[in-house]
Protein backbone atom coordinates (compact mmCIF):
# COMPACT_ATOMS: atom_id res chain seq x y z
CA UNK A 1 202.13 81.41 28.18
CA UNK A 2 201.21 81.46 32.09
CA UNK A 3 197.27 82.57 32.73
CA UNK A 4 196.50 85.10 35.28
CA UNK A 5 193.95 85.53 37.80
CA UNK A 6 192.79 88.56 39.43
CA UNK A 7 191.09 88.36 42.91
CA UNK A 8 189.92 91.57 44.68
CA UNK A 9 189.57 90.69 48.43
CA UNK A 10 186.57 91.91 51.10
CA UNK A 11 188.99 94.76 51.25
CA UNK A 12 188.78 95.74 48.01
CA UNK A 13 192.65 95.31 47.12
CA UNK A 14 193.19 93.09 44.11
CA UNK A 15 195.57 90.11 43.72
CA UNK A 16 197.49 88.66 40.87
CA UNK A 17 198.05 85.26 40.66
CA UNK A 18 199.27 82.61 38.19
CA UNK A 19 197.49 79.62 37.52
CA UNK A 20 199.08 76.24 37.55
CA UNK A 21 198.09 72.56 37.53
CA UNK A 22 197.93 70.84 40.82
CA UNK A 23 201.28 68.72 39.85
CA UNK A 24 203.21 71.60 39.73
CA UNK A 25 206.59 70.99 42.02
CA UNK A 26 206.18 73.66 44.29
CA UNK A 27 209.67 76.10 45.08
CA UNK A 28 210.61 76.73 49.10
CA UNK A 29 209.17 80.06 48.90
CA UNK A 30 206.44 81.92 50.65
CA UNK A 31 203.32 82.16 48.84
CA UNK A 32 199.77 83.06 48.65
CA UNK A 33 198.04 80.40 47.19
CA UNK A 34 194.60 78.94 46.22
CA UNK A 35 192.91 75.87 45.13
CA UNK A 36 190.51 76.39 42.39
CA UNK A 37 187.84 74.14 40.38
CA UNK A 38 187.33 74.75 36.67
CA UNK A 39 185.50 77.80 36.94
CA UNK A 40 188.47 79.11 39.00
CA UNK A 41 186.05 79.43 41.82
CA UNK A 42 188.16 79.59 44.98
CA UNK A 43 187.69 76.00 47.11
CA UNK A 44 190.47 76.96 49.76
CA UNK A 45 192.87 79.95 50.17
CA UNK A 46 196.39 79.34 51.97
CA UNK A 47 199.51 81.00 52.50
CA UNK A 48 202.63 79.38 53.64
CA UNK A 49 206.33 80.39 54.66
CA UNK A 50 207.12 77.52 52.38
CA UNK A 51 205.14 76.29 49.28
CA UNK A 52 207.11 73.24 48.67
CA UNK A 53 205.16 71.77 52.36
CA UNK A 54 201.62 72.62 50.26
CA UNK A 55 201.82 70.24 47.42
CA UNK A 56 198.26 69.30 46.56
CA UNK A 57 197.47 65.72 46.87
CA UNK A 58 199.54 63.77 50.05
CA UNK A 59 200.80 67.12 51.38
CA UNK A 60 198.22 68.92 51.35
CA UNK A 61 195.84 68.81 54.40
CA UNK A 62 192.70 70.22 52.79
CA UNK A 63 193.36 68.39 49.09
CA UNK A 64 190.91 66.07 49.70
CA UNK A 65 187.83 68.34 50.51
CA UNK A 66 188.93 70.46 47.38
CA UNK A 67 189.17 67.59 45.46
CA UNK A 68 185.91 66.27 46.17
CA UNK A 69 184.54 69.99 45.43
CA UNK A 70 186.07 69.57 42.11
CA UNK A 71 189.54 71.09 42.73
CA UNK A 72 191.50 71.05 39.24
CA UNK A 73 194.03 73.86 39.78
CA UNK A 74 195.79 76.09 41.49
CA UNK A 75 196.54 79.72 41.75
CA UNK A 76 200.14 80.94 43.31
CA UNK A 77 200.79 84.45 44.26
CA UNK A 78 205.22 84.29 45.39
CA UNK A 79 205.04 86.59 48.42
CA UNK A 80 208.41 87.56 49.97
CA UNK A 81 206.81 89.69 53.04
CA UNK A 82 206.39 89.03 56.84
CA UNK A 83 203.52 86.13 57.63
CA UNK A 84 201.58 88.87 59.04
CA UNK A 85 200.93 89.99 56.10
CA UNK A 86 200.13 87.23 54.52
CA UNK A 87 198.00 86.10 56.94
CA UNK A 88 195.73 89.34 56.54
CA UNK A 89 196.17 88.60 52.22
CA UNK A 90 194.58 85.18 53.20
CA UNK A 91 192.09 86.87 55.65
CA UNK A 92 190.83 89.46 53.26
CA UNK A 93 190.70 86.73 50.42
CA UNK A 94 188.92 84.22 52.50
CA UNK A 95 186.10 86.94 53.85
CA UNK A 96 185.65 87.68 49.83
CA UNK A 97 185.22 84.35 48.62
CA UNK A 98 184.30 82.59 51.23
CA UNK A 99 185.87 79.23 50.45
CA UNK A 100 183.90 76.13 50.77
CA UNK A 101 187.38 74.30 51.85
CA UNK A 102 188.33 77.32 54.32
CA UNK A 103 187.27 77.53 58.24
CA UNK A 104 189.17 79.41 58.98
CA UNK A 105 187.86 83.20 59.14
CA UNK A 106 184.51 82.71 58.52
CA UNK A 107 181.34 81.93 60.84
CA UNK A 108 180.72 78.61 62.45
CA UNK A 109 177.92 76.65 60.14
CA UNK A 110 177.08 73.21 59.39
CA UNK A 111 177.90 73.81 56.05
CA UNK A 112 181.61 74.13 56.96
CA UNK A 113 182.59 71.50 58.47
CA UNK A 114 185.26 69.52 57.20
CA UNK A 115 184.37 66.15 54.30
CA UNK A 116 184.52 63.44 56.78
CA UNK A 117 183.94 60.90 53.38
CA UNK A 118 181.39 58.66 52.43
């Protein structure tokens, strides 16, 4: 049985997603997507044209910084609308949750700026 998550963006519109481990093999589709830590606090929301090119680990360019923030999962919402649109879904997500991971869409701070390592 797949697990769902609801997120309700700065907007106010809710989103339903379906949580997988991170070594899922991903399908060529466009997707909302976000990497999550075992509270399925949101670390870093995405969206892609292709979720195949988002595989967490090697592929992924913000894996590391979510894994170091205690990334353990992943929640994919299949979206088969414009970019646009997804863009605003990642937007409206992003200014809810305001993702550790995400720089995207959010004020300049020190506390965002990308783990450089140790």
């Amino acid at each position: 049985m797949m697990s769902h998550k609801i997120l309700t963006g700065a907007s106010g519109q809710f989103y339903k997603f379906i949580l997988y481990p991170p070594d899922t093999r991903w399908v060529n589709k466009p997707a909302i997507y976000v990497l999550v830590d075992k509270n399925l606090r949101p670390l870093y929301v995405g969206e892609t044209g292709d979720l195949s090119s988002r595989q967490p680990g090697i592929r992924h360019p913000r894996w590391k910084d979510a894994a170091w923030h205690g990334a353990c999962a992943v929640l994919v919402k299949l979206a088969s609308y414009s970019e646009m649109a997804r863009r605003n879904e990642e937007r409206d997500l992003v200014q809810a949750y305001a993702p550790v991971c995400n720089y995207q869409y959010r004020p300049t701070s020190p506390l965002n700026r990308p783990f450089s390592g140790l």
